[in-house]
N, C-alpha and C. Protein backbone atom coordinates (compact mmCIF):
# COMPACT_ATOMS: atom_id res chain seq x y z
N UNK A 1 -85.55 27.48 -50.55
CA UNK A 1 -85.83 26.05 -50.75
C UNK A 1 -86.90 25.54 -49.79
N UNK A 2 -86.89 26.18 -48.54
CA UNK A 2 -87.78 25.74 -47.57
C UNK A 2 -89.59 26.32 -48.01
N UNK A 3 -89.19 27.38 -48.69
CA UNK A 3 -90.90 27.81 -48.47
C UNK A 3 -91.17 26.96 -49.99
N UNK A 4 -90.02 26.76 -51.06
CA UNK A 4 -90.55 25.58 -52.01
C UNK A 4 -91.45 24.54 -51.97
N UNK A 5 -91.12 24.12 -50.26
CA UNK A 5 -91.54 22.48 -49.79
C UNK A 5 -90.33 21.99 -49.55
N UNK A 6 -89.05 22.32 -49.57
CA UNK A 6 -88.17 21.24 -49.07
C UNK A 6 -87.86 21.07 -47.68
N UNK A 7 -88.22 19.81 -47.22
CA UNK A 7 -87.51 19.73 -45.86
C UNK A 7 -86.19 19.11 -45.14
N UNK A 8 -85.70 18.47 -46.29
CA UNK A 8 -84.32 18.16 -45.69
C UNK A 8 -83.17 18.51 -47.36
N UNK A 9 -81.93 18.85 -46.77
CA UNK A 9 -81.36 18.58 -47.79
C UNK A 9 -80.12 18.01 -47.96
N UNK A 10 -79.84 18.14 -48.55
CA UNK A 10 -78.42 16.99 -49.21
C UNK A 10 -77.60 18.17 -50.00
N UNK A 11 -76.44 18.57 -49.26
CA UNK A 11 -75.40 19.08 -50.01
C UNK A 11 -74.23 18.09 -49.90
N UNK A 12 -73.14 18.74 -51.02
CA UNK A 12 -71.69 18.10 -51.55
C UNK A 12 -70.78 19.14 -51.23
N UNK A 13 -69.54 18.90 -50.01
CA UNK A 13 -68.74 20.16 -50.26
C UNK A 13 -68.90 21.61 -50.25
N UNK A 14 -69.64 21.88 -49.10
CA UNK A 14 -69.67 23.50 -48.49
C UNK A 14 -68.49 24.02 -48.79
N UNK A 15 -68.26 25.31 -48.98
CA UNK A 15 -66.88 25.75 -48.61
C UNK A 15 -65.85 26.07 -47.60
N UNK A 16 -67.31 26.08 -46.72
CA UNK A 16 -66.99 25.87 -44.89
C UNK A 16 -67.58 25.18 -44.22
N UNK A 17 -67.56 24.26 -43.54
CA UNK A 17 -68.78 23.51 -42.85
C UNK A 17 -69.33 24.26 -42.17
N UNK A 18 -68.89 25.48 -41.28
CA UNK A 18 -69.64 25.91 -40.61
C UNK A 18 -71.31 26.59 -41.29
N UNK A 19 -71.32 26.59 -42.68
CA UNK A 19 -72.40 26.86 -43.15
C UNK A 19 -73.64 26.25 -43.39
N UNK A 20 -73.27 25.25 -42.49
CA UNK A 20 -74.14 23.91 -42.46
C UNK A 20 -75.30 24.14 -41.35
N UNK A 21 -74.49 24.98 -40.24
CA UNK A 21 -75.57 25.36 -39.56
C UNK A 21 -76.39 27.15 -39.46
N UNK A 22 -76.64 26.97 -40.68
CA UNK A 22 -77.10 28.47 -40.73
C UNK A 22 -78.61 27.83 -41.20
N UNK A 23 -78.94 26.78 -41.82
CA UNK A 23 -79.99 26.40 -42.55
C UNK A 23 -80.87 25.81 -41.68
N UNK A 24 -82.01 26.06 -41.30
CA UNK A 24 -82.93 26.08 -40.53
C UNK A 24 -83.83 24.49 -41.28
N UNK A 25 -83.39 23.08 -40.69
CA UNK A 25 -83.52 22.08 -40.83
C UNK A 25 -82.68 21.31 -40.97
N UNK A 26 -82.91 19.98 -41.25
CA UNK A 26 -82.04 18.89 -41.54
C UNK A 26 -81.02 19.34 -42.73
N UNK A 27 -79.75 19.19 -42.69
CA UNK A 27 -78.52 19.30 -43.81
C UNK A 27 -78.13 17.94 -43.80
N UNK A 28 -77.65 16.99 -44.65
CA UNK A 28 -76.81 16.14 -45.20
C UNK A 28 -75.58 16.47 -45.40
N UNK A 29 -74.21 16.96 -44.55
CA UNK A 29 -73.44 17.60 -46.00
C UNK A 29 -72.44 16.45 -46.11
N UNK A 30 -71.90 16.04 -47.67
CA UNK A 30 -71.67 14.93 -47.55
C UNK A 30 -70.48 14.93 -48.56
N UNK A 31 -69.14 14.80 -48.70
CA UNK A 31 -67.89 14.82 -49.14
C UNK A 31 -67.51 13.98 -50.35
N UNK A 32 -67.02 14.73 -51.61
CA UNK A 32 -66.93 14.35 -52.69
C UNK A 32 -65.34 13.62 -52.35
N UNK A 33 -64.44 13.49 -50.95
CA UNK A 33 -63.09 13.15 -51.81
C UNK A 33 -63.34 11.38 -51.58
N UNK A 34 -63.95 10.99 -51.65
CA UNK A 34 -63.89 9.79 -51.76
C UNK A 34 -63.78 8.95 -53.70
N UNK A 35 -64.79 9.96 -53.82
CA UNK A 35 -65.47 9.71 -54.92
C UNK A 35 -63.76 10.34 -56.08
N UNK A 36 -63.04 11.33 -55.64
CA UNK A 36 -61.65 11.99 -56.02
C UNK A 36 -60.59 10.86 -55.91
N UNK A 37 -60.57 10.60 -54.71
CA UNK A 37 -59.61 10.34 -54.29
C UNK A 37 -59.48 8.87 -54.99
N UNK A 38 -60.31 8.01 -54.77
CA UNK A 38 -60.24 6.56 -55.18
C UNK A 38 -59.90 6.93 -57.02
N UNK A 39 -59.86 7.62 -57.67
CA UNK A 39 -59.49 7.92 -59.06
C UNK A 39 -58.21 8.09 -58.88
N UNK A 40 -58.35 9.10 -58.55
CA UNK A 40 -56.37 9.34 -58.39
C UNK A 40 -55.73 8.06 -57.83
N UNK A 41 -55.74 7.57 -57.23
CA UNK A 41 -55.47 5.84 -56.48
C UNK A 41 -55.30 4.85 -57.88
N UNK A 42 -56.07 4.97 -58.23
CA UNK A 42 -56.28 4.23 -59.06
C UNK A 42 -55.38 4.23 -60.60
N UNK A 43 -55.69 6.17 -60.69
CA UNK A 43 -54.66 5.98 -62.02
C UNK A 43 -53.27 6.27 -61.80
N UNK A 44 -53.31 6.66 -60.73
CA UNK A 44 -51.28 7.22 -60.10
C UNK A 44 -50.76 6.13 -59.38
N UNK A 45 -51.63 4.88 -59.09
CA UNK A 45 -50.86 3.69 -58.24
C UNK A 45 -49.47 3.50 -58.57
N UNK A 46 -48.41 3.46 -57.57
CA UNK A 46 -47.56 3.21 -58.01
C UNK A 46 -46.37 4.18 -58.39
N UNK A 47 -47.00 5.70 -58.23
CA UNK A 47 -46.16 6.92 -58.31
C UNK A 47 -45.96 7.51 -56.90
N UNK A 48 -45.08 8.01 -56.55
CA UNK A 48 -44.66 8.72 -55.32
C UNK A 48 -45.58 9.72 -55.57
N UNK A 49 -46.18 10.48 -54.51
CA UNK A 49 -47.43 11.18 -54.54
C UNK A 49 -47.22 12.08 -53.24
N UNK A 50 -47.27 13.43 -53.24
CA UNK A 50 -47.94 14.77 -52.00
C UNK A 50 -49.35 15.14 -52.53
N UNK A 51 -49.46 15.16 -51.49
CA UNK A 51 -51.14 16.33 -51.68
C UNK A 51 -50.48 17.58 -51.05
N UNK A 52 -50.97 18.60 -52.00
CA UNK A 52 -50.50 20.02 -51.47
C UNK A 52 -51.78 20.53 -51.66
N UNK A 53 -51.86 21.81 -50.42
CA UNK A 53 -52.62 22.98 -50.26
C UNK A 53 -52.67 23.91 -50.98
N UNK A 54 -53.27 24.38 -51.74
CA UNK A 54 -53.20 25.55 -52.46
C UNK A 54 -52.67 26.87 -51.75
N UNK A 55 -53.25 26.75 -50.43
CA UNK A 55 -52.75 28.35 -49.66
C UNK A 55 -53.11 27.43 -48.06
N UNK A 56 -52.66 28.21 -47.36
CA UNK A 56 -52.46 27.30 -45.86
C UNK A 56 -53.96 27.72 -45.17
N UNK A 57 -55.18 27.69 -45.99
CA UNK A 57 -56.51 27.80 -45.42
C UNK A 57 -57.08 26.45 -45.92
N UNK A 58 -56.22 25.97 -46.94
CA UNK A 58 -56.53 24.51 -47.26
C UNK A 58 -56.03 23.54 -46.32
N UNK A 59 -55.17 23.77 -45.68
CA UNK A 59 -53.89 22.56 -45.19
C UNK A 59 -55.05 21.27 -44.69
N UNK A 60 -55.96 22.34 -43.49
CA UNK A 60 -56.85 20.85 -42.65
C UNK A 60 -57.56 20.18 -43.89
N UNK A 61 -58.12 20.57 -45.15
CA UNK A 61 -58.74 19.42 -46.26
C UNK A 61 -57.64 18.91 -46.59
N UNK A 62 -56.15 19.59 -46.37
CA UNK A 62 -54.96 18.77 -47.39
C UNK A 62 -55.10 17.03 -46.68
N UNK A 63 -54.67 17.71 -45.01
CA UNK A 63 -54.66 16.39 -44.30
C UNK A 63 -55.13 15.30 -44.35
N UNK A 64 -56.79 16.08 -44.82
CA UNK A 64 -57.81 14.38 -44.60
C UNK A 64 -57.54 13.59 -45.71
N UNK A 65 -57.03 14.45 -46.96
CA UNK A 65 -56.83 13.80 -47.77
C UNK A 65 -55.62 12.62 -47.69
N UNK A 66 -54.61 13.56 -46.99
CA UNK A 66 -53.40 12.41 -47.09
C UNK A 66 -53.47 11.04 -46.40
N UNK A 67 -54.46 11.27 -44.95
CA UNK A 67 -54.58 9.93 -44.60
C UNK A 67 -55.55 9.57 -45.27
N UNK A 68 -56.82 9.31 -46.32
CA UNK A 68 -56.96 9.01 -46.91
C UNK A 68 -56.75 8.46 -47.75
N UNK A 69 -55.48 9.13 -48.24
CA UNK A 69 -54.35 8.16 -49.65
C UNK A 69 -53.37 7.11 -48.70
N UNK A 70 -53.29 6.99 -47.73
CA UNK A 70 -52.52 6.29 -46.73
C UNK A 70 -51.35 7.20 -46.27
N UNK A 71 -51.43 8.12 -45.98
CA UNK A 71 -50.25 9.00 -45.64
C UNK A 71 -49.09 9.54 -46.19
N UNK A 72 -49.34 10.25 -47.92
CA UNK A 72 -48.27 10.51 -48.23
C UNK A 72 -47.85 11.94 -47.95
N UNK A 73 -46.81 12.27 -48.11
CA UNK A 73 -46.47 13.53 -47.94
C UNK A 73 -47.31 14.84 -47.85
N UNK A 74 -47.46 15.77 -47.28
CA UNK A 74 -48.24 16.89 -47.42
C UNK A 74 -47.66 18.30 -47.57
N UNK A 75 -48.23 19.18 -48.34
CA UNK A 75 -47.25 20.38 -48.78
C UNK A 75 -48.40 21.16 -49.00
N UNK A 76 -48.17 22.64 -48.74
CA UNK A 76 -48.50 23.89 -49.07
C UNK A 76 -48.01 24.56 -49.69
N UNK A 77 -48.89 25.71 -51.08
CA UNK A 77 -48.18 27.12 -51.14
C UNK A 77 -48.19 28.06 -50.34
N UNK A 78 -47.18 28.96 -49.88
CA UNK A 78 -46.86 29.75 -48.90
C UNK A 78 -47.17 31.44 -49.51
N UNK A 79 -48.03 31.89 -49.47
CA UNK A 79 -48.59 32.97 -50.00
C UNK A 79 -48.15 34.20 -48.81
N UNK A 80 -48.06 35.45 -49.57
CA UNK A 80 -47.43 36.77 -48.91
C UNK A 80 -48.68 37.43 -49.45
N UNK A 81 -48.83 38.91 -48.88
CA UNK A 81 -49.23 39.87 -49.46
C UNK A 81 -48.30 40.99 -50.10
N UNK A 82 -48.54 41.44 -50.78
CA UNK A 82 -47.64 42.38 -51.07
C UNK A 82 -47.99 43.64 -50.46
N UNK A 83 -47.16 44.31 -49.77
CA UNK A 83 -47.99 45.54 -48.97
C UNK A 83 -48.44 47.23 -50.09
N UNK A 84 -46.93 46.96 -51.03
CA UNK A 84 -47.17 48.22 -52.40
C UNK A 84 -48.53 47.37 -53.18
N UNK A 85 -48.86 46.16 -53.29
CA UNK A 85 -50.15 46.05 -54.08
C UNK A 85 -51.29 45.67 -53.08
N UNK A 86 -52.38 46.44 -52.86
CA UNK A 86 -53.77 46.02 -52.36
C UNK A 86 -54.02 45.27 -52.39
N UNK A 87 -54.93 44.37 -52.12
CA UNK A 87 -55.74 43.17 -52.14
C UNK A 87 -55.01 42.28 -52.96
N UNK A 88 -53.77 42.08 -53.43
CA UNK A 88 -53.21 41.39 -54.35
C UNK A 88 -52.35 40.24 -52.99
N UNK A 89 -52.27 38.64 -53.85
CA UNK A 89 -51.79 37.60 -53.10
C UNK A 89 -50.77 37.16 -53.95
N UNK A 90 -49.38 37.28 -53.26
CA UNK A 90 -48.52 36.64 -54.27
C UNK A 90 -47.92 35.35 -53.67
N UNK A 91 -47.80 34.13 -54.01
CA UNK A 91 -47.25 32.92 -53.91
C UNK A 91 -46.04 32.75 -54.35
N UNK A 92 -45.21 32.40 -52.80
CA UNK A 92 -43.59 32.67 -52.94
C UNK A 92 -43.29 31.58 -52.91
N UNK A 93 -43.49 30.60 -52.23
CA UNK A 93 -42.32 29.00 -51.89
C UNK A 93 -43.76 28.28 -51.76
N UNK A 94 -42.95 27.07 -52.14
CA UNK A 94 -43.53 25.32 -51.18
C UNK A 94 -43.29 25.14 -50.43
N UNK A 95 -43.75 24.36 -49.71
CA UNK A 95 -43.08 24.10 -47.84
C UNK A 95 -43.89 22.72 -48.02
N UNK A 96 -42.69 22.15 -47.96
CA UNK A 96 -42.95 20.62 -48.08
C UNK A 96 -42.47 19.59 -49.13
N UNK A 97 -42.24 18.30 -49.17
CA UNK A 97 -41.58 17.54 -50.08
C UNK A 97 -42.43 17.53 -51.74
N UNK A 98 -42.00 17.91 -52.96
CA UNK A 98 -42.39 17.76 -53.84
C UNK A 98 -41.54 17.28 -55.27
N UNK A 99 -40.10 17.13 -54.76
CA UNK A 99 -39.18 16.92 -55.66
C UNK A 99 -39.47 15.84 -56.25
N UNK A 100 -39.99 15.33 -57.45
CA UNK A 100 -40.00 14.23 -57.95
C UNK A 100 -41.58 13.59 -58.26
N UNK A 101 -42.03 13.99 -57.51
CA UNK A 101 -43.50 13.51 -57.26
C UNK A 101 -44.31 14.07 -58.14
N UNK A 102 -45.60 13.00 -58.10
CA UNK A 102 -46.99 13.38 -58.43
C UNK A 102 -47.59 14.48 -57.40
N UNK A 103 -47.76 15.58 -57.42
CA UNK A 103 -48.09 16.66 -56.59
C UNK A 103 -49.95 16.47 -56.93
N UNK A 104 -51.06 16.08 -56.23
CA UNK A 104 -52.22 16.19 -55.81
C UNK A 104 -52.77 17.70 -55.91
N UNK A 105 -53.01 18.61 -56.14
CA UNK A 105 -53.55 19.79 -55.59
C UNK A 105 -55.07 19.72 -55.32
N UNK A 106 -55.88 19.91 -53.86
CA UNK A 106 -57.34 19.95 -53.54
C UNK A 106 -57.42 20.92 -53.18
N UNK A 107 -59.04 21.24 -53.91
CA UNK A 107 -59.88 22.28 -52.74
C UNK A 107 -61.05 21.96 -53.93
N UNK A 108 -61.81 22.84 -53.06
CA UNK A 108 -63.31 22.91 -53.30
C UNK A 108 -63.88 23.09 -54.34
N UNK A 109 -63.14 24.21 -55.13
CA UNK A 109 -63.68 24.83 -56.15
C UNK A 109 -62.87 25.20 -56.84
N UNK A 110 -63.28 25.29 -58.26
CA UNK A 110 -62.25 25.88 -59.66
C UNK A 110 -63.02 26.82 -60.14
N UNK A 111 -62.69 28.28 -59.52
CA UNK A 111 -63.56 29.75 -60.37
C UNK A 111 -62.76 29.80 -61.32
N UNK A 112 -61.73 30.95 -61.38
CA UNK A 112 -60.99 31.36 -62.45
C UNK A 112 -60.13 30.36 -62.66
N UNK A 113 -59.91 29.99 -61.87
CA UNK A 113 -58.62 28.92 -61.96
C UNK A 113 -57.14 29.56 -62.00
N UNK A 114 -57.58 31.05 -61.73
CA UNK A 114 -55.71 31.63 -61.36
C UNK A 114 -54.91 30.67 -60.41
N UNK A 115 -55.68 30.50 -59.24
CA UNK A 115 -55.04 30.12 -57.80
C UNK A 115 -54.40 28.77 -58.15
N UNK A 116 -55.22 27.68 -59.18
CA UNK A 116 -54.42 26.78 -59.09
C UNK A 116 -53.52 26.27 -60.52
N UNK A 117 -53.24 27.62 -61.40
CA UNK A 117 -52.61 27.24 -62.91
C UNK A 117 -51.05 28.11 -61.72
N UNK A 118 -51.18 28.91 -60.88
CA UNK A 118 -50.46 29.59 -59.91
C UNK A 118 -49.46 28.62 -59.35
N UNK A 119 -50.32 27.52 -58.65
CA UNK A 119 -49.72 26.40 -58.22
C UNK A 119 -49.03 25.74 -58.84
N UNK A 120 -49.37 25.28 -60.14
CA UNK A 120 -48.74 24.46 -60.92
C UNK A 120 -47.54 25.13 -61.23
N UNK A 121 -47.36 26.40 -61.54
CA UNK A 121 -45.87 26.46 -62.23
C UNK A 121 -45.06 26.64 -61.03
N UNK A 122 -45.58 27.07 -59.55
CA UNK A 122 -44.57 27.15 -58.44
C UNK A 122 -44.50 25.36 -58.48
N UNK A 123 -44.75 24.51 -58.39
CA UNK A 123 -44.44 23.03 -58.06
C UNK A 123 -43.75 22.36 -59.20
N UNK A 124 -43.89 22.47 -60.40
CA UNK A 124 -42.65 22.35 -61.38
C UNK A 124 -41.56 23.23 -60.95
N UNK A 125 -41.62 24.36 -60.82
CA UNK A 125 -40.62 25.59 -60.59
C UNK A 125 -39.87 24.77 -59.55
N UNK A 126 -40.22 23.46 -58.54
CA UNK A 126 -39.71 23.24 -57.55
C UNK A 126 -39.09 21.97 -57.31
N UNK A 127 -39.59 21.47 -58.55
CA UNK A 127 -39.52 19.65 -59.16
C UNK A 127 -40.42 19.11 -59.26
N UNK A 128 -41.29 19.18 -59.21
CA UNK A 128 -42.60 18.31 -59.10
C UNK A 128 -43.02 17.60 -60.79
N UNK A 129 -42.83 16.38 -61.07
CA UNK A 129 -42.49 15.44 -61.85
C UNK A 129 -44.42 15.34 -62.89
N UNK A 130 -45.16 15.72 -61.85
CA UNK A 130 -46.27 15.96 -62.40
C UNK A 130 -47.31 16.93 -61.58
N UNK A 131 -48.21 17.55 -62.33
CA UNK A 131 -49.34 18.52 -61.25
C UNK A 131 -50.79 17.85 -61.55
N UNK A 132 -51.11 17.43 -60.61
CA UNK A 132 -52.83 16.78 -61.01
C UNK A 132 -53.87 17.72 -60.05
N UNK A 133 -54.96 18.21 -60.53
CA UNK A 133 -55.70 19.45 -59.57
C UNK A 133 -57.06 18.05 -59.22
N UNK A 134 -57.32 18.33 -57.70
CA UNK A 134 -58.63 17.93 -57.82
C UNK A 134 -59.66 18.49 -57.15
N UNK A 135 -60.79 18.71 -57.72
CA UNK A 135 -62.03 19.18 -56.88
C UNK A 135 -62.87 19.44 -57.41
N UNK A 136 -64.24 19.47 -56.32
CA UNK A 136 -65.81 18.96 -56.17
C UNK A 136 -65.98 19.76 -57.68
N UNK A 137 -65.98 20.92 -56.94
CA UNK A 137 -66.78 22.21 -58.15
C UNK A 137 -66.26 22.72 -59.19
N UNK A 138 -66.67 22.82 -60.39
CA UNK A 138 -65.73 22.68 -61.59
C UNK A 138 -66.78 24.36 -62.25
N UNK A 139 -66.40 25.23 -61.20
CA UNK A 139 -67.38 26.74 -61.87
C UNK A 139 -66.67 26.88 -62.89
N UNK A 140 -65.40 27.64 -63.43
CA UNK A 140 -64.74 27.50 -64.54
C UNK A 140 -64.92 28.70 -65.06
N UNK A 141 -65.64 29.85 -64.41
CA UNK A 141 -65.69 31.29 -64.88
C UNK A 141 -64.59 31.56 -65.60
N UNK A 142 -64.97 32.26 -66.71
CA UNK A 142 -64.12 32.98 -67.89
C UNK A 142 -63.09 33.49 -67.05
N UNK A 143 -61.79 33.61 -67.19
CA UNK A 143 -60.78 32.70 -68.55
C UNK A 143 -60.62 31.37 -68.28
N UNK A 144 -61.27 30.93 -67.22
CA UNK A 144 -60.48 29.37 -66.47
C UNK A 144 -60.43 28.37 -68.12
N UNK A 145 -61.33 28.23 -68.83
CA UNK A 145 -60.65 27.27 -69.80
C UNK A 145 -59.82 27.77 -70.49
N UNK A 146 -59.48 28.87 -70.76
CA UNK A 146 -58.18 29.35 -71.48
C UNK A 146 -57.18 29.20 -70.45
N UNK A 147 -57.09 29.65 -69.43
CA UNK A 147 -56.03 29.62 -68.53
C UNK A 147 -55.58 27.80 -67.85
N UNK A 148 -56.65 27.05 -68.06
CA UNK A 148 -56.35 25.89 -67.67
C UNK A 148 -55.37 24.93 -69.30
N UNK A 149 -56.47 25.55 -70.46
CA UNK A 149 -55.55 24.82 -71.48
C UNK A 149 -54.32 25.51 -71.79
N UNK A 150 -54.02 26.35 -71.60
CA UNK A 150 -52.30 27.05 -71.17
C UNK A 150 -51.60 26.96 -70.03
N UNK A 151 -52.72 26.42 -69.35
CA UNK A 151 -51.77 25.36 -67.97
C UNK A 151 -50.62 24.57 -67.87
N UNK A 152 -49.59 24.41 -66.86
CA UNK A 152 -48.51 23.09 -67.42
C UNK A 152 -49.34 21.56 -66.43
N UNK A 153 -51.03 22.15 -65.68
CA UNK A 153 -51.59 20.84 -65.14
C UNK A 153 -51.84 19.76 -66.09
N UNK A 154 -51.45 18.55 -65.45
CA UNK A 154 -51.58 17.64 -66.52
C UNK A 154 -52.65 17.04 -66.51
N UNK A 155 -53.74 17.40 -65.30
CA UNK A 155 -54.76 16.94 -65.22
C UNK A 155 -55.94 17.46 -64.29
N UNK A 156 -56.72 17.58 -64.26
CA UNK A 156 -57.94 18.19 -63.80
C UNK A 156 -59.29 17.49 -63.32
N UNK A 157 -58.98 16.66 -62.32
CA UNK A 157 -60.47 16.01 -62.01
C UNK A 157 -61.19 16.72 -61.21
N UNK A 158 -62.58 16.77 -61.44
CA UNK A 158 -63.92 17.07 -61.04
C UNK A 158 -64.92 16.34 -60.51
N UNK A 159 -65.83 16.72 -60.38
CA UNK A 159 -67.23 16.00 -60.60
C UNK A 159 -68.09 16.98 -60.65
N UNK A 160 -69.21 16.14 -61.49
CA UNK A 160 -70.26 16.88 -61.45
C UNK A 160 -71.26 17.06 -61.46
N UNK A 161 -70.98 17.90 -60.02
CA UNK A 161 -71.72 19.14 -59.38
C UNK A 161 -72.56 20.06 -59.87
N UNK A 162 -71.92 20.41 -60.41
CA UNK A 162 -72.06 21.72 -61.81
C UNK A 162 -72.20 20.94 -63.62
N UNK A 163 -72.85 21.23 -64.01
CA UNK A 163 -72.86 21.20 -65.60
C UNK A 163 -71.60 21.42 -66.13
N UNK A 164 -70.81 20.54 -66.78
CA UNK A 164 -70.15 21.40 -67.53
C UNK A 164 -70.25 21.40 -68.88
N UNK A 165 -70.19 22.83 -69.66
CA UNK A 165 -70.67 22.74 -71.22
C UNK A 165 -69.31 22.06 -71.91
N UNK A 166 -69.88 21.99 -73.36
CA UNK A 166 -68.93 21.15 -74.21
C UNK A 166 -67.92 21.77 -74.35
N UNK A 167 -67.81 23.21 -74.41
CA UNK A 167 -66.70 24.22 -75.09
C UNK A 167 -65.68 24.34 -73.63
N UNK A 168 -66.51 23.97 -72.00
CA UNK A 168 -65.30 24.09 -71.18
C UNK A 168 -64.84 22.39 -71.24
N UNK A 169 -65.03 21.53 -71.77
CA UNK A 169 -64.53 20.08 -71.91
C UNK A 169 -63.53 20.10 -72.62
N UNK A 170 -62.31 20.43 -71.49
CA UNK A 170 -61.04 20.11 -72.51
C UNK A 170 -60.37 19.03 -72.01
N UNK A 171 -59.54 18.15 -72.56
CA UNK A 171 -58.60 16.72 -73.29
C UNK A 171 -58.16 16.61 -71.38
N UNK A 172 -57.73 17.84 -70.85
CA UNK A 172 -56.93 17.39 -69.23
C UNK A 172 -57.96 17.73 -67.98
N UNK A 173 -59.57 17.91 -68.84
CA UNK A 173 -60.11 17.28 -67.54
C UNK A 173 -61.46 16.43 -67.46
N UNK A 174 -60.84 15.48 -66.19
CA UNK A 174 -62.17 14.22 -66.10
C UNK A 174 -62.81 14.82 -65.22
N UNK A 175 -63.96 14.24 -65.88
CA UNK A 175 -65.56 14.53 -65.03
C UNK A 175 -66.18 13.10 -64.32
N UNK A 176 -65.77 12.72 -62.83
CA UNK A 176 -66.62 11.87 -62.25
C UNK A 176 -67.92 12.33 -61.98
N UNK A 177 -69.08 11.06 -61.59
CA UNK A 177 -70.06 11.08 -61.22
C UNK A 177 -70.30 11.60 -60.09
N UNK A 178 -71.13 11.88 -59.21
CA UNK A 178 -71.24 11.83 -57.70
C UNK A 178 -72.37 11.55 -57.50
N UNK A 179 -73.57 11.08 -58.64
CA UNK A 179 -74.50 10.42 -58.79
C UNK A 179 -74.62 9.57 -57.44
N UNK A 180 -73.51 8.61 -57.89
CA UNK A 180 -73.17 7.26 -56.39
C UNK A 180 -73.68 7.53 -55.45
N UNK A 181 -73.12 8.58 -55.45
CA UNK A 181 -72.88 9.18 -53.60
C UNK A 181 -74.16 9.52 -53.27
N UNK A 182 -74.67 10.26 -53.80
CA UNK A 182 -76.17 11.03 -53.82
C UNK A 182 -77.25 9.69 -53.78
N UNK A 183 -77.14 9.11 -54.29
CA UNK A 183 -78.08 7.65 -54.28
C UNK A 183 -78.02 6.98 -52.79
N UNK A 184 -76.76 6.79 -52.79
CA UNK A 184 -76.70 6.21 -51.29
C UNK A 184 -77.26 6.94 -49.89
N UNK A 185 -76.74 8.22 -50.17
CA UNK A 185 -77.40 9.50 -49.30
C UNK A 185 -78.97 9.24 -49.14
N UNK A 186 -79.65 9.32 -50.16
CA UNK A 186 -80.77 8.92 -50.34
C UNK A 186 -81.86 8.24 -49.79
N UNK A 187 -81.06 6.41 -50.63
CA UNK A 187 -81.57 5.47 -49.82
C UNK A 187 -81.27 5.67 -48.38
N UNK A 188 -80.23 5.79 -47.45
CA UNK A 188 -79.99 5.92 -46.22
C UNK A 188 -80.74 6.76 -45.73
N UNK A 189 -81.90 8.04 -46.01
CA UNK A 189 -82.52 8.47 -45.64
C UNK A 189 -83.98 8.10 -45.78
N UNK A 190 -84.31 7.30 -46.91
CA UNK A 190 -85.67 6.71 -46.99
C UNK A 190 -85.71 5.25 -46.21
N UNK A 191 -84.87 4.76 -46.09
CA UNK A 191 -84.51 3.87 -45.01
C UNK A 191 -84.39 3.65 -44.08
N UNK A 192 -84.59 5.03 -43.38
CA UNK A 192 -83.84 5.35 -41.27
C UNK A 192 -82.69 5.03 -41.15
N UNK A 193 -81.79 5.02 -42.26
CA UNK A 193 -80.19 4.48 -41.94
C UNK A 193 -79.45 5.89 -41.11
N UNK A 194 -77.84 5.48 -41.70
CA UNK A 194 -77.38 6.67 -41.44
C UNK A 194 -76.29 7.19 -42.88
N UNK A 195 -77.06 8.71 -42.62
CA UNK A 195 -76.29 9.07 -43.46
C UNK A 195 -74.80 9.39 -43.12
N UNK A 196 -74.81 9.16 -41.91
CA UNK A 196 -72.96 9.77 -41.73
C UNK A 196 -72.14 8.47 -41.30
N UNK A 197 -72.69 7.22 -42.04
CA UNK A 197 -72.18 6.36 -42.62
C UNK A 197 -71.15 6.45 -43.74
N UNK A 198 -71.69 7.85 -44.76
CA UNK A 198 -70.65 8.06 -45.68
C UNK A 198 -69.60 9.37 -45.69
N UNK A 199 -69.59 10.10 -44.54
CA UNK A 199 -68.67 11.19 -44.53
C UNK A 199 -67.39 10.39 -44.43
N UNK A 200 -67.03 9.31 -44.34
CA UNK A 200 -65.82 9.10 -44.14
C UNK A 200 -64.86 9.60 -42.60
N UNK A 201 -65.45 9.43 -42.07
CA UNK A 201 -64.74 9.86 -40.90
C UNK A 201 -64.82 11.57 -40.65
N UNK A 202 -65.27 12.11 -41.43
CA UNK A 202 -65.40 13.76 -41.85
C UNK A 202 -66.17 14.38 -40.93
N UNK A 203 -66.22 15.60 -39.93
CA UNK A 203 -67.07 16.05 -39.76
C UNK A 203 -66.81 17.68 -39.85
């Protein structure tokens, strides 16, 4: 990008922040759960609500999220290895309140979407009254729309980041903008503002 001509850039949702400083210039990196989170707020007002971790490498994004939503409950899946299967991750328990609730699930990205159709049946399996997935990147690599529309998630928000084609547009998932966000980023940089005006407290 640099020998393109670009000199500063503007990302959404690294998968690590620490990759922020590998790029030799100005980075923006600048957090889609605002743009998540105020949706879910909006259409679950009024439901008892956890945000759970997909696997306990999520927990610190679980957090920001929960004080974000004003502090509701927070929960993880508790993942083993199996030592007779290789490289294989199996997800044994919840650890944390989910009986009854709207269960949140975040992270970054939706590849296959094993890890979080995984989640969903351990959090029904456990009570969880509804499963809503949310996050930035909506990759969706083959089987994820088969495996998501045989999902028991009742819902799937995104943004987008990524394109998504018509044939992965199915009925349980919304596509926000992040347009917003990116505009503001923007102006705050053609302006001398600040851009870390909008991380939200994030770093």
């Amino acid at each position: 990008m640099k020998t393109a001509g670009a000199n500063r850039i503007l990302t959404v949702d690294l998968h690590t922040a620490q990759i922020q400083g590998f790029f030799d210039g100005p980075v923006d990196h600048l957090f889609a759960m605002d743009t998540l989170a105020g949706y879910v707020e909006r259409k679950y007002a009024g439901r008892p609500l956890s945000v759970v971790a997909p696997d306990s490498g999520r927990v610190r994004v679980a957090e920001r999220w929960t004080d974000r939503l004003g502090g509701c409950p927070l929960a993880f899946i508790h993942k083993t290895r199996d030592p007779m299967k290789p490289n294989q991750v199996v997800a044994n328990r919840v650890v944390g309140d989910v009986e009854g609730r709207v269960c949140l699930v975040v992270d970054d990205m939706i590849d296959t979407g094993g890890t979080i159709t995984r989640a969903a049946d351990i959090l029904y399996d456990s009570g969880a009254a509804d499963v809503v997935v949310a996050s930035t990147h909506a990759l969706l690599s083959d089987p994820a729309t088969e495996k998501l529309k045989n999902s028991r998630i009742s819902e799937l928000v995104v943004t987008n980041t990524l394109a998504l084609p018509p044939e992965k547009r199915l009925d349980k998932i919304t596509v926000l903008s992040i347009a917003p966000l990116l505009a503001r980023a923007i102006r705050e940089v053609f302006d001398d503002g600040s851009v870390t005006t909008l991380f939200g407290g994030l770093s």
